[in-house]
Protein backbone atom coordinates (compact mmCIF):
# COMPACT_ATOMS: atom_id res chain seq x y z
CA UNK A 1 -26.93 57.42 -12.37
CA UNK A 2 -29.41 54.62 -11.15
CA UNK A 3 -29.14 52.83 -14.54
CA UNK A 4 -25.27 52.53 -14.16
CA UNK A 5 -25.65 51.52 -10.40
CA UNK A 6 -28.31 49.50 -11.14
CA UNK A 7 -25.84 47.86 -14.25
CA UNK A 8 -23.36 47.36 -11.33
CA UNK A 9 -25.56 46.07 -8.42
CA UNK A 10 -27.04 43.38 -10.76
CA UNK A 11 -23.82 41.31 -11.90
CA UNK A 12 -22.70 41.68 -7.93
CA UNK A 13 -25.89 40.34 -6.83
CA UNK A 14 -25.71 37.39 -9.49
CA UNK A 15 -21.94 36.83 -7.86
CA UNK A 16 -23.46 36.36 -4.18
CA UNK A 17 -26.35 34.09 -5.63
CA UNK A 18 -23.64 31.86 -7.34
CA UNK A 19 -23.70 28.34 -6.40
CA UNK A 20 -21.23 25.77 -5.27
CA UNK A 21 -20.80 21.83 -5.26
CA UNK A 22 -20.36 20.26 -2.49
CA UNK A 23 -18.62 16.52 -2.85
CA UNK A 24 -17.89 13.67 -0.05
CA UNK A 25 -18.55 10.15 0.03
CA UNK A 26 -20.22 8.29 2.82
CA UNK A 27 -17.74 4.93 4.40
CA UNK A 28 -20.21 2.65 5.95
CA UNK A 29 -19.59 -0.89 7.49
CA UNK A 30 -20.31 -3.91 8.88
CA UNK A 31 -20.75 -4.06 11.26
CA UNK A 32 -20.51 -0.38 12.11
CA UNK A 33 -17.37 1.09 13.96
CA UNK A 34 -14.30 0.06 11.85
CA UNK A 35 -11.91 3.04 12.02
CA UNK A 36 -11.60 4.40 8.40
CA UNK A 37 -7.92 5.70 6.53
CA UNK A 38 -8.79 7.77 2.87
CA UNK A 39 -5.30 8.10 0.94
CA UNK A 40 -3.40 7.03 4.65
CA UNK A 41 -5.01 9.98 6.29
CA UNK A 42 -7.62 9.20 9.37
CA UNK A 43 -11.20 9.85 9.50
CA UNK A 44 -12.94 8.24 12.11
CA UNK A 45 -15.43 5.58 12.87
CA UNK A 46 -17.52 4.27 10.44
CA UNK A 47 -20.38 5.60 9.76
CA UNK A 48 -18.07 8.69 8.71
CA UNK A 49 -18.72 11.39 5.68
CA UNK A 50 -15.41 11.99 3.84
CA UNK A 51 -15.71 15.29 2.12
CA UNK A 52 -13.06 15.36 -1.81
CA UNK A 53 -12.00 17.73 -3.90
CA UNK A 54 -11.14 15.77 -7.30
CA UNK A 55 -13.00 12.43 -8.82
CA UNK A 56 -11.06 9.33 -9.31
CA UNK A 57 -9.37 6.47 -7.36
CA UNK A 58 -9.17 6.82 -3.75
CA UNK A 59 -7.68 4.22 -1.27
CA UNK A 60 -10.08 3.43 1.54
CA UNK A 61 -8.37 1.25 4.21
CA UNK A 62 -10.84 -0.30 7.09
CA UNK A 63 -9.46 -1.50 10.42
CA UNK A 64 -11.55 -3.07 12.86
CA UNK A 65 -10.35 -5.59 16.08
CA UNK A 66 -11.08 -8.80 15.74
CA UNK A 67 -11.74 -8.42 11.75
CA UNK A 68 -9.65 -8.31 8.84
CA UNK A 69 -8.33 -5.29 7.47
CA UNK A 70 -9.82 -4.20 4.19
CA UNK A 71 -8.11 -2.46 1.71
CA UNK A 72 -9.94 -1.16 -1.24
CA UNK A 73 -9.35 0.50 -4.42
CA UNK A 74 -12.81 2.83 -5.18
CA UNK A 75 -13.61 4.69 -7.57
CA UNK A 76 -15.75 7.89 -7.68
CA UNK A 77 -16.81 8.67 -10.98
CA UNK A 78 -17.48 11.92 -12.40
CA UNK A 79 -21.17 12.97 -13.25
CA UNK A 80 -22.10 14.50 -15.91
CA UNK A 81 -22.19 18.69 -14.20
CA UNK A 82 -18.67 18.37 -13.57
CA UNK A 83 -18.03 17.66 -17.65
CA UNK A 84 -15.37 20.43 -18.78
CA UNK A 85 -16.64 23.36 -19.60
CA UNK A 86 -20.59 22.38 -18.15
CA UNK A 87 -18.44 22.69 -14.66
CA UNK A 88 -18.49 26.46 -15.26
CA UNK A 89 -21.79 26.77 -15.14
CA UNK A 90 -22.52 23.81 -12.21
CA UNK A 91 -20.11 25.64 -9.90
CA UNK A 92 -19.91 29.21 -10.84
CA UNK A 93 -23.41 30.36 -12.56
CA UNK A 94 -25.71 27.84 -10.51
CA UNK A 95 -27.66 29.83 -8.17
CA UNK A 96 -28.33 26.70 -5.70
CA UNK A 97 -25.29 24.10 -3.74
CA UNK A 98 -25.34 20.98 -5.28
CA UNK A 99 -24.33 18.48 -3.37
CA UNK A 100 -23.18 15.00 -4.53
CA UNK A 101 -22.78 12.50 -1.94
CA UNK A 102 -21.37 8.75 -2.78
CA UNK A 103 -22.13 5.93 -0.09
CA UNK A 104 -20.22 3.14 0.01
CA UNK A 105 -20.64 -0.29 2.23
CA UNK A 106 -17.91 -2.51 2.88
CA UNK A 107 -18.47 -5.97 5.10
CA UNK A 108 -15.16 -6.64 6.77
CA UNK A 109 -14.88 -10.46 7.30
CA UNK A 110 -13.84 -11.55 11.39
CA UNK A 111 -10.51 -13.06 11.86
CA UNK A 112 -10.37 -16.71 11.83
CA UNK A 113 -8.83 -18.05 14.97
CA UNK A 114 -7.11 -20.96 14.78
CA UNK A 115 -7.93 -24.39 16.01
CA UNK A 116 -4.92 -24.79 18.78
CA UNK A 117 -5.81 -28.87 18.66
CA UNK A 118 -5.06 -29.06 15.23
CA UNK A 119 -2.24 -26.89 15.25
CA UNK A 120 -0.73 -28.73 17.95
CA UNK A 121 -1.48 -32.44 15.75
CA UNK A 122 0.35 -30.82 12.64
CA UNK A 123 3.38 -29.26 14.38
CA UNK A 124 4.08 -33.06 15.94
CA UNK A 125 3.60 -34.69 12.56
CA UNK A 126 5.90 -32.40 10.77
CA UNK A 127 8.42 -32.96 14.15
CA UNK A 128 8.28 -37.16 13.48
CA UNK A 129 8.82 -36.40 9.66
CA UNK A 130 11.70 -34.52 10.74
CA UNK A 131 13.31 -37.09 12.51
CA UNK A 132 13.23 -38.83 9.47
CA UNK A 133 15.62 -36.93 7.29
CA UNK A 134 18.95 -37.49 6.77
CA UNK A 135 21.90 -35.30 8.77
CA UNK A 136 22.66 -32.16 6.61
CA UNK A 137 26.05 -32.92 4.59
CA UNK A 138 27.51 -29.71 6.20
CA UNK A 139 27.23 -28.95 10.08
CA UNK A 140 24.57 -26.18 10.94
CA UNK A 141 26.95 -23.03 11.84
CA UNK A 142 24.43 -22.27 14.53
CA UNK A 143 24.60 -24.95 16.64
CA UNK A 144 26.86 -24.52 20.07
CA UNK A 145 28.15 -28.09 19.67
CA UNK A 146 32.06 -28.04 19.12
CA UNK A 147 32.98 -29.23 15.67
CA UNK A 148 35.74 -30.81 14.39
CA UNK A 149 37.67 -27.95 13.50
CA UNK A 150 41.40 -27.57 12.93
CA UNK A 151 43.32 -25.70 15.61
CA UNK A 152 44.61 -22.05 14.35
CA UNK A 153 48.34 -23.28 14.85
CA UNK A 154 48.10 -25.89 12.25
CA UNK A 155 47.07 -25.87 9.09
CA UNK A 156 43.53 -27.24 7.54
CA UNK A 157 44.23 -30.18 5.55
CA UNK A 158 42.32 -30.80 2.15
CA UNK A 159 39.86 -33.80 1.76
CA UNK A 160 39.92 -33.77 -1.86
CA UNK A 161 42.74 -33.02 -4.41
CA UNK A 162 42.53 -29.28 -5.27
CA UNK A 163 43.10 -28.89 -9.00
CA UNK A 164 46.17 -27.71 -10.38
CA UNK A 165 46.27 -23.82 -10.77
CA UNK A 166 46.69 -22.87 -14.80
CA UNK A 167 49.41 -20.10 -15.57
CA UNK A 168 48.10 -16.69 -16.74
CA UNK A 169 49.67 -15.98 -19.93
CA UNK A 170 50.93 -12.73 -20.02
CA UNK A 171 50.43 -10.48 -23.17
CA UNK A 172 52.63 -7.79 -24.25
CA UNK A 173 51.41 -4.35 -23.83
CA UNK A 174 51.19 -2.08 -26.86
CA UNK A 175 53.25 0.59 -26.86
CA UNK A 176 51.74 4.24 -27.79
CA UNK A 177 52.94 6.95 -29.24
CA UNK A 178 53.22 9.72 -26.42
CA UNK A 179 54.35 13.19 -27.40
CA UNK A 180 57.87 14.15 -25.21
């Protein structure tokens, strides 16, 4: 009787002494604080710990005021415990947690303001080249200024010589053979 609960407590206590891995990747920036989007789903602030189930791409999106947003494609790679088949053993036989924890740093890059002087020397320059160009052949629809259009009542006269319609030649139909 003690052999066969001893043959029964042993592979039970071997199941509670079974390990696990824990994965997550650290987002850090800089500077620090740049709100942090995994696959479109929130996270936080940076510094933030991300915890992930599967390796492979992930789409890390930082937003930050008065920076630009980053997008980023990253990759986690797989290490070598989490191999088919060696995964078994890593996550199910292991008596200890292993815990795998990626850190990645991103520099966001501050939004370039514009210089208003310069702005304001460009937008007159392209304004005189303007006034330069000829009148458009046809007259803008969106201006308010009345145009020279014929009243309903009469009809619009032609400017140039429409060309003279051609006749559709009609083909005979074949007959078929329907059943009466």
């Amino acid at each position: 009787m003690t052999r066969r609960c001893a043959g029964i407590a042993i592979p039970l206590l071997a199941c509670l002494l079974t390990g696990c891995v824990e994965r997550r990747f650290r987002v850090e920036s800089n500077p620090p604080g740049a709100y942090v989007y995994v696959n479109n789903q929130p996270h936080g602030p940076t510094p933030v710990d991300v915890p992930f189930l599967f390796y492979g791409d992930y789409e890390i999106k930082l937003v930050k005021d008065g920076y630009e947003t980053l997008k980023v494609k990253q990759n986690v790679s797989t290490p070598w415990y989490q191999y088919p088949i060696i995964d078994f053993f890593s996550e199910s036989l292991w008596p200890w947690q292993i815990t795998d924890i990626r850190p990645f740093q991103y520099d966001l890059v501050p939004v370039l303001q514009p210089n208003l002087e310069v702005l304001k020397a460009e937008a007159e320059e392209l304004r005189a080249r303007s006034k330069e160009l000829q009148k458009p052949r046809y007259p803008d629809p969106r201006e308010d200024k009345p145009t020279d259009k014929p009243s309903p009542k009469e009809p619009a006269k032609p400017t140039e010589a429409l060309p003279t319609p051609r006749e559709t030649p009609v083909l005979p139909i074949p007959k078929t053979n329907e059943p009466k």
